[in-house]
PDB file of N, CA and C in Angstrom:
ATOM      1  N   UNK A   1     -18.485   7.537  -2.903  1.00  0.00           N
ATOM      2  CA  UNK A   1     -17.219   7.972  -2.341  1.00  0.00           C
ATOM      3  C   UNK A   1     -16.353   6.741  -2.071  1.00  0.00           C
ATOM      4  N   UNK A   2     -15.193   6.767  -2.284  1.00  0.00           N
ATOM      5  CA  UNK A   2     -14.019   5.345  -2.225  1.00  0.00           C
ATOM      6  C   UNK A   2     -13.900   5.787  -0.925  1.00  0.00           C
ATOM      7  N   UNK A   3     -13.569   4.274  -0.423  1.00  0.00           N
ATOM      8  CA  UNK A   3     -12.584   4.356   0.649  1.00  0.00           C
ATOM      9  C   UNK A   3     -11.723   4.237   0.720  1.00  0.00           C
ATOM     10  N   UNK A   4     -10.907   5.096   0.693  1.00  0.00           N
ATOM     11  CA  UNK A   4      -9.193   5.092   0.852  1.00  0.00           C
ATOM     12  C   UNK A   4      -8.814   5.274   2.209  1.00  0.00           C
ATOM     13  N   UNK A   5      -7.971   3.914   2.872  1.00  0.00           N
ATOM     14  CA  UNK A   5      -7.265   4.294   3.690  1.00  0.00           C
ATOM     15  C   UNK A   5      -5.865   4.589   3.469  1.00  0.00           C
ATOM     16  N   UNK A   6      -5.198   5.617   4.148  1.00  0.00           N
ATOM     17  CA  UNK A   6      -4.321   6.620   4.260  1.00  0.00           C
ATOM     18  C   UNK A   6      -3.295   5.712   5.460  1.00  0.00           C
ATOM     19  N   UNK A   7      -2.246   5.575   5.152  1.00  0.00           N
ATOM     20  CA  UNK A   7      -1.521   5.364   5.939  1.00  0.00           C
ATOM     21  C   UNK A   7       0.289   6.193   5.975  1.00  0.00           C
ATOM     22  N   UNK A   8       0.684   6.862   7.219  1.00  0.00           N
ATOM     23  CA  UNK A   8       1.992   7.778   6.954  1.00  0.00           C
ATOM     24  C   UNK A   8       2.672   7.137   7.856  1.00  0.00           C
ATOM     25  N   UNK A   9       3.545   7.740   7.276  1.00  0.00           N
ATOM     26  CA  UNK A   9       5.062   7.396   8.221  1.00  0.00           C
ATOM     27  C   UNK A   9       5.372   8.403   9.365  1.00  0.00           C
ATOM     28  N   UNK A  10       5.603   7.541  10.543  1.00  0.00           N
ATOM     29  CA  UNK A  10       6.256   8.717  11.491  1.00  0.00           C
ATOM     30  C   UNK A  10       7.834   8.924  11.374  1.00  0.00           C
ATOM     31  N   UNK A  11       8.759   8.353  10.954  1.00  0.00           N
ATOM     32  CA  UNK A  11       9.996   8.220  10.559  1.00  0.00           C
ATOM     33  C   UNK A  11      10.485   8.654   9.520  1.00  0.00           C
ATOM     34  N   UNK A  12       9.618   8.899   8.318  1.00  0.00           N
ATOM     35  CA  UNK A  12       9.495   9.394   6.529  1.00  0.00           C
ATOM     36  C   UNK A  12       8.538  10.123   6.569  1.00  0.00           C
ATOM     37  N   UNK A  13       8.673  11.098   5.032  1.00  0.00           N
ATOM     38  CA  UNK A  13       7.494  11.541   4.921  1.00  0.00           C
ATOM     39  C   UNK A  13       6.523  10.516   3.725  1.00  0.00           C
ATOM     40  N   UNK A  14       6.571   9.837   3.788  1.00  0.00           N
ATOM     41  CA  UNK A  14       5.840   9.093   2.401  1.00  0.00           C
ATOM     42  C   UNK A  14       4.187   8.492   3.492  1.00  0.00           C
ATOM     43  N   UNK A  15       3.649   8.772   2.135  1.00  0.00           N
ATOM     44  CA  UNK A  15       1.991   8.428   2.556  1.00  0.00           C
ATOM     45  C   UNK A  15       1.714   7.524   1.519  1.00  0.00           C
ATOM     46  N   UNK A  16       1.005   6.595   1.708  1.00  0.00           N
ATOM     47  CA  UNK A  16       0.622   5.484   1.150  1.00  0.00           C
ATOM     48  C   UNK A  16      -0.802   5.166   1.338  1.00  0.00           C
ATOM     49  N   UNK A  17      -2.053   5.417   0.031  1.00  0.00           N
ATOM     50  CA  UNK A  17      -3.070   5.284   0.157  1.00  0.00           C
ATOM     51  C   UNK A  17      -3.211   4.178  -0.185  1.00  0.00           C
ATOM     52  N   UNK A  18      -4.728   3.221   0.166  1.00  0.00           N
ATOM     53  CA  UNK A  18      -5.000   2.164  -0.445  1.00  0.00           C
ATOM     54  C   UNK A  18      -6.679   2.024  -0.797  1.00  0.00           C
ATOM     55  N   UNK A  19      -7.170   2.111  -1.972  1.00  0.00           N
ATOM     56  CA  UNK A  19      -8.744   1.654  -2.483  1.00  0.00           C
ATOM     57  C   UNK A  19      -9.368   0.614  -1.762  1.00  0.00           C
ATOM     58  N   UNK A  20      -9.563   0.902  -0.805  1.00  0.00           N
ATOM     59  CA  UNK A  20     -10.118  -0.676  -0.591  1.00  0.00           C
ATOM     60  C   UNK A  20     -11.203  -0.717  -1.110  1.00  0.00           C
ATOM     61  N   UNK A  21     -12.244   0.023  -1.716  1.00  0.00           N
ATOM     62  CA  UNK A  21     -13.359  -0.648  -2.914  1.00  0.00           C
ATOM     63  C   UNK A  21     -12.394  -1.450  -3.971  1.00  0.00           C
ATOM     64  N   UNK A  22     -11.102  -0.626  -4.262  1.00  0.00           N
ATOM     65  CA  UNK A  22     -10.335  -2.089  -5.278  1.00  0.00           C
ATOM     66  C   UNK A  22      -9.645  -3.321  -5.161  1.00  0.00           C
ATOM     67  N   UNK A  23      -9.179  -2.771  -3.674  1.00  0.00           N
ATOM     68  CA  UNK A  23      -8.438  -3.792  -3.051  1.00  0.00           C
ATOM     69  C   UNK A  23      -9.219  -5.578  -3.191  1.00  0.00           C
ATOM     70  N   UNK A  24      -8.567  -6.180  -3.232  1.00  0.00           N
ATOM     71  CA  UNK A  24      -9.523  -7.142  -3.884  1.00  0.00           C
ATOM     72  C   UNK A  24      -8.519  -8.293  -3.000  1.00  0.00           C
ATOM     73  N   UNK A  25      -7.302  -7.904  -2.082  1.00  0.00           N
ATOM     74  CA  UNK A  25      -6.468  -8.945  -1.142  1.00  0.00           C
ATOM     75  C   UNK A  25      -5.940  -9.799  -1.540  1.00  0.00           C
ATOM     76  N   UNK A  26      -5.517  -9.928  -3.008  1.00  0.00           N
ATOM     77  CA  UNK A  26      -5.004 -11.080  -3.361  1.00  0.00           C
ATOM     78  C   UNK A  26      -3.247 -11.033  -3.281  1.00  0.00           C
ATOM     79  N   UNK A  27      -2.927 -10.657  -2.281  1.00  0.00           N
ATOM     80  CA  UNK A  27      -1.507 -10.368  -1.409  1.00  0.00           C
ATOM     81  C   UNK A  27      -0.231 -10.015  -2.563  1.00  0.00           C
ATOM     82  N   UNK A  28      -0.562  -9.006  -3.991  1.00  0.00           N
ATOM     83  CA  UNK A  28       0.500  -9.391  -4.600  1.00  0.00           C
ATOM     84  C   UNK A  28       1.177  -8.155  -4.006  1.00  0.00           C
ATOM     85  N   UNK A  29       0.991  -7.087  -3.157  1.00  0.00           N
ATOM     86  CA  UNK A  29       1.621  -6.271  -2.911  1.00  0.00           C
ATOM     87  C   UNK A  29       2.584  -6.769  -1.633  1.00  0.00           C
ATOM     88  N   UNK A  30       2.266  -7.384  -0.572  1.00  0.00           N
ATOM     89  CA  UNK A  30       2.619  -8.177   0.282  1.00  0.00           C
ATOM     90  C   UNK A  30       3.662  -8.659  -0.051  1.00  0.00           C
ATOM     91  N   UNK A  31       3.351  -9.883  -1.134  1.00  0.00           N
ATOM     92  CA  UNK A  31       4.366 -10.587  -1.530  1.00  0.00           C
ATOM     93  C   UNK A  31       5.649  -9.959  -2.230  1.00  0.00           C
ATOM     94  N   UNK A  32       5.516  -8.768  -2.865  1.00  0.00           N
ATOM     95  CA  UNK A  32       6.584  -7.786  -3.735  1.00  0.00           C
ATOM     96  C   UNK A  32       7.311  -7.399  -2.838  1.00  0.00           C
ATOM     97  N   UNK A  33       7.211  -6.644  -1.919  1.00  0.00           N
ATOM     98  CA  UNK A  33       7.307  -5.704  -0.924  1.00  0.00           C
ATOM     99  C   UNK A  33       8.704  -6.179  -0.431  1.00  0.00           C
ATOM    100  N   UNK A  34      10.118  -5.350  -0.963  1.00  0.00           N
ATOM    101  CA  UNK A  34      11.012  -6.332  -0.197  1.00  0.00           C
ATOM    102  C   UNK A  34      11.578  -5.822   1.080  1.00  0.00           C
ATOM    103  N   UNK A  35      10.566  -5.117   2.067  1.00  0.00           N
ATOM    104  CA  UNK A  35      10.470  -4.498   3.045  1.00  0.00           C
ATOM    105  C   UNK A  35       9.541  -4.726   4.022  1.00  0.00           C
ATOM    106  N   UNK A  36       8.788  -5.483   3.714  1.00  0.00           N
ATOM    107  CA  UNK A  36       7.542  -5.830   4.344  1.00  0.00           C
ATOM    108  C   UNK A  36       6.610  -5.080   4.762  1.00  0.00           C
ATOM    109  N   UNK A  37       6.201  -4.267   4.082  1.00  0.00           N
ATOM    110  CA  UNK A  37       5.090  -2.827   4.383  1.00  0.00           C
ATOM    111  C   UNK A  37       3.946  -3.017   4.547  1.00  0.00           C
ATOM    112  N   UNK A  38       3.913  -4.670   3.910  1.00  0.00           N
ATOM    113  CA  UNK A  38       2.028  -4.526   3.455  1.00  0.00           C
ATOM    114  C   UNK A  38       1.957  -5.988   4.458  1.00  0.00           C
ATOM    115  N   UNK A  39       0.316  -6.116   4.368  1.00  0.00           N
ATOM    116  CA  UNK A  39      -0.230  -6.864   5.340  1.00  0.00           C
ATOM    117  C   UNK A  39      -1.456  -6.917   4.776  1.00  0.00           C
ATOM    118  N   UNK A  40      -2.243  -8.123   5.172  1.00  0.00           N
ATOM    119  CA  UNK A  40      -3.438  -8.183   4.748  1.00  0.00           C
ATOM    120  C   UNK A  40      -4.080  -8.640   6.179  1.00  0.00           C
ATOM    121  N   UNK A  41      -5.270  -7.703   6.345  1.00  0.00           N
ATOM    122  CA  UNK A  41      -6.314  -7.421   7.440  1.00  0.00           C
ATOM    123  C   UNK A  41      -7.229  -8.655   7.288  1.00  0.00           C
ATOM    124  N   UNK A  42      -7.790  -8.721   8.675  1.00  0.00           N
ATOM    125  CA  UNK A  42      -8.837  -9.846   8.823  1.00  0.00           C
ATOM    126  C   UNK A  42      -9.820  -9.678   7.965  1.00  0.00           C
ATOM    127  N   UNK A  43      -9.655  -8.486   7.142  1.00  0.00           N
ATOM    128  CA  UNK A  43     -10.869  -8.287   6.127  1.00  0.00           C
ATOM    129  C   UNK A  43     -10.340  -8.673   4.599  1.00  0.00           C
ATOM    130  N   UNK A  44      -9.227  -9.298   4.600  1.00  0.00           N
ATOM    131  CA  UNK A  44      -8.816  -9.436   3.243  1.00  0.00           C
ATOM    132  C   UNK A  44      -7.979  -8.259   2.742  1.00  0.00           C
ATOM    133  N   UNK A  45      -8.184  -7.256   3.293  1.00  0.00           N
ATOM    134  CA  UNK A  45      -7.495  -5.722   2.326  1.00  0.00           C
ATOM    135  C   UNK A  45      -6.435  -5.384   3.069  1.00  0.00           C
ATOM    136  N   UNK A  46      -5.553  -4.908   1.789  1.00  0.00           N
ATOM    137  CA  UNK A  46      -4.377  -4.754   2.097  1.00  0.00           C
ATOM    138  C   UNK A  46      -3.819  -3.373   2.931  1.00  0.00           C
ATOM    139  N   UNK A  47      -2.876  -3.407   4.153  1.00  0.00           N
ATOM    140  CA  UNK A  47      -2.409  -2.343   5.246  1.00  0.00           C
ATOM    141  C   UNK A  47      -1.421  -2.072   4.557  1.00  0.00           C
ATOM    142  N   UNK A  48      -1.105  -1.291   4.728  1.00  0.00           N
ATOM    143  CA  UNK A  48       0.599  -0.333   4.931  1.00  0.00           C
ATOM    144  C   UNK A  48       0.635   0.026   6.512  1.00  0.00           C
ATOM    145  N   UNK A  49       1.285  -1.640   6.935  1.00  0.00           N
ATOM    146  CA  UNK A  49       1.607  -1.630   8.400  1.00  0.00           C
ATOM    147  C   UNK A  49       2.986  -0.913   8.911  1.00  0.00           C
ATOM    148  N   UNK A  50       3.657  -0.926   7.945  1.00  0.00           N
ATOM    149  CA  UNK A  50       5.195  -0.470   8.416  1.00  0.00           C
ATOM    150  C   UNK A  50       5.912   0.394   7.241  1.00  0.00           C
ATOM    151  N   UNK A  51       5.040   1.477   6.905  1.00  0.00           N
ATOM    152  CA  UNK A  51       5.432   3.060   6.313  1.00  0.00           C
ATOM    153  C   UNK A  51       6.966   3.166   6.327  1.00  0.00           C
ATOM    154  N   UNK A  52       7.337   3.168   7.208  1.00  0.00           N
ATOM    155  CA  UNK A  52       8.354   3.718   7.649  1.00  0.00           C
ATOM    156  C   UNK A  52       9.531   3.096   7.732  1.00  0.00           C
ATOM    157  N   UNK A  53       9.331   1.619   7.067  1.00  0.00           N
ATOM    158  CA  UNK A  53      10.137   0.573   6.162  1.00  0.00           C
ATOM    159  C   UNK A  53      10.181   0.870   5.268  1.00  0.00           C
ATOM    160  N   UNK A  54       9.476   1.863   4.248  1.00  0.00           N
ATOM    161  CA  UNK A  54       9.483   1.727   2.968  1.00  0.00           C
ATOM    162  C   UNK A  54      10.361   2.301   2.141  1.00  0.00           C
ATOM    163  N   UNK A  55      11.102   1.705   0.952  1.00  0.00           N
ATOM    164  CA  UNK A  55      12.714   2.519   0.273  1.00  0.00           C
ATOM    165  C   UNK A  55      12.061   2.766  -1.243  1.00  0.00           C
ATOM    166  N   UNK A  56      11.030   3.507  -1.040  1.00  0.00           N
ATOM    167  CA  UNK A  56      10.358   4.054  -2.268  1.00  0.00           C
ATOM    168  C   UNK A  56      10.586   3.355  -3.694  1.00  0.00           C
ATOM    169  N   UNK A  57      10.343   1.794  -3.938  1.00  0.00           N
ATOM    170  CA  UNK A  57      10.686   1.098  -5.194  1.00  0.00           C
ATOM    171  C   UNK A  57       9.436   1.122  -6.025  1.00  0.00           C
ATOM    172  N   UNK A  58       8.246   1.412  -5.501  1.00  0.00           N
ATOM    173  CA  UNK A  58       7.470   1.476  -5.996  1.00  0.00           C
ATOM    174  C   UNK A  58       6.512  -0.335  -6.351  1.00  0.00           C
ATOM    175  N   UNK A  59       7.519  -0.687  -6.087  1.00  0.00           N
ATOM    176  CA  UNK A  59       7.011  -2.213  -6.575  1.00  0.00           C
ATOM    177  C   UNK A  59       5.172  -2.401  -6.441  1.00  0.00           C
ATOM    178  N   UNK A  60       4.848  -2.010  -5.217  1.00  0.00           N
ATOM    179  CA  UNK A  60       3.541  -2.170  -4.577  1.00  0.00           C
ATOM    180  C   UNK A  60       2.579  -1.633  -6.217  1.00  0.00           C
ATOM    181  N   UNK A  61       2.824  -0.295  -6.797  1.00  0.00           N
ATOM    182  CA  UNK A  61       2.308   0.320  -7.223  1.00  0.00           C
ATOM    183  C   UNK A  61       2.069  -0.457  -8.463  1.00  0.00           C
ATOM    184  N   UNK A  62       3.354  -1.028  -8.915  1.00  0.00           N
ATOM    185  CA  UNK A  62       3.517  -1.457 -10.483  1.00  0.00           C
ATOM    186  C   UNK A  62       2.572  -2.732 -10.410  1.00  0.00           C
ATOM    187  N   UNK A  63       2.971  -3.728  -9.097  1.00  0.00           N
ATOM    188  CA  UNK A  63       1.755  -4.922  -9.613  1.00  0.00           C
ATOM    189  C   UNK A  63       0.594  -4.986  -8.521  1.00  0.00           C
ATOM    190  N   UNK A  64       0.166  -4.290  -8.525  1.00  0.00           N
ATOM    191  CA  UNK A  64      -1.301  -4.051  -7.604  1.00  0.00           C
ATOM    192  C   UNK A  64      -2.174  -4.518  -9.218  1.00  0.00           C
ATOM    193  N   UNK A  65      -3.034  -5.658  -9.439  1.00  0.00           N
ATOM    194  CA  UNK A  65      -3.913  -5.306 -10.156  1.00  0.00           C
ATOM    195  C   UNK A  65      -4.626  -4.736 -10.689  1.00  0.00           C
ATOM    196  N   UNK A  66      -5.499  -3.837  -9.445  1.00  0.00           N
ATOM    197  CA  UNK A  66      -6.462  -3.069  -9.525  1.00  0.00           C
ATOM    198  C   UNK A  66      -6.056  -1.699  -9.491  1.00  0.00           C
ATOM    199  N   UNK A  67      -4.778  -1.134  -9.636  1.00  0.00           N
ATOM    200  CA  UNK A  67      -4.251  -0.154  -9.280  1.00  0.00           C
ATOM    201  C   UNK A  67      -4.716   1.035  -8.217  1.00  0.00           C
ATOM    202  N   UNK A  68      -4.844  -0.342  -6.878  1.00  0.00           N
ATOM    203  CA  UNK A  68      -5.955   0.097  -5.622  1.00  0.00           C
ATOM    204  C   UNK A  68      -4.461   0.917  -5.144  1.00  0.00           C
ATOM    205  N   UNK A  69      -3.207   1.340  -5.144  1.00  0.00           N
ATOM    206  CA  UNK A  69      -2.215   1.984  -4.514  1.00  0.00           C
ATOM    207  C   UNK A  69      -1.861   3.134  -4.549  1.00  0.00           C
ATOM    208  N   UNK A  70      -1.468   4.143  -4.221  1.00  0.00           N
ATOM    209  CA  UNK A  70      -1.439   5.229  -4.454  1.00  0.00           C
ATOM    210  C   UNK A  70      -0.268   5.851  -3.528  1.00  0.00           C
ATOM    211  N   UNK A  71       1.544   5.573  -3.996  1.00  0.00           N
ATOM    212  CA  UNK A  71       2.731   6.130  -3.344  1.00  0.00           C
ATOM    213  C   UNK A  71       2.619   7.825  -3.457  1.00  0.00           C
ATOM    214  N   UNK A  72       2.712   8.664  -2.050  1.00  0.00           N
ATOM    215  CA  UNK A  72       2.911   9.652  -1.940  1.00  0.00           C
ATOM    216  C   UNK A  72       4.217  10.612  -3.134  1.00  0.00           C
ATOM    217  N   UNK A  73       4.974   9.887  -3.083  1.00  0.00           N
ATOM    218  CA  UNK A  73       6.455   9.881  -3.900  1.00  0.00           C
ATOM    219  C   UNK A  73       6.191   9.735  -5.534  1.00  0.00           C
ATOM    220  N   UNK A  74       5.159   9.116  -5.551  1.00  0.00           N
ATOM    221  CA  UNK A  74       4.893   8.400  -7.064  1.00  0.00           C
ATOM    222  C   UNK A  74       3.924   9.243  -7.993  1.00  0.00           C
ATOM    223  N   UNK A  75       2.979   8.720  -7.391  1.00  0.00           N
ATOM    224  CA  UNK A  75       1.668   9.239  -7.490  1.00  0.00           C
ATOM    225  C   UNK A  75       0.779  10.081  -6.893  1.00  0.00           C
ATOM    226  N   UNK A  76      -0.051  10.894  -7.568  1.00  0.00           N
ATOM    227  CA  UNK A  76      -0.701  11.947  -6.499  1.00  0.00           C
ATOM    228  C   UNK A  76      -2.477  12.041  -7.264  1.00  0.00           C
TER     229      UNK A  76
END
């Protein structure tokens, strides 16, 4: 079973999952993000700390390597 953490917006409706079996932290979603949504945890894997920043570009989705992302809006 993956672990996906689930993260929503209280302000939007957009949900934003993340693989962390794929997540692999190498911050390129972080760094894309021209909203600042993402974050990387003391564990290396990447948060969707601030949902409710997000202006649905998808960016996160397109260069995630591992295609550990999963936009509510985008993808299902």
């Amino acid at each position: 079973m993956a672990d996906v953490k689930v993260f929503e917006g209280k302000e939007n409706d957009i949900t934003i999952k993340i693989d962390w079996d794929l997540c692999t932290g190498d911050s390129e979603c972080v760094d894309v993000c021209p909203t600042d949504v993402y974050a990387l945890n003391e564990e290396g894997k990447a948060e969707a700390t601030k949902v409710d920043e997000c202006i649905d570009c998808y960016a996160c989705e397109d260069i995630c390597p591992e295609k550990a992302i999963f936009h509510s809006s985008w993808s299902e």
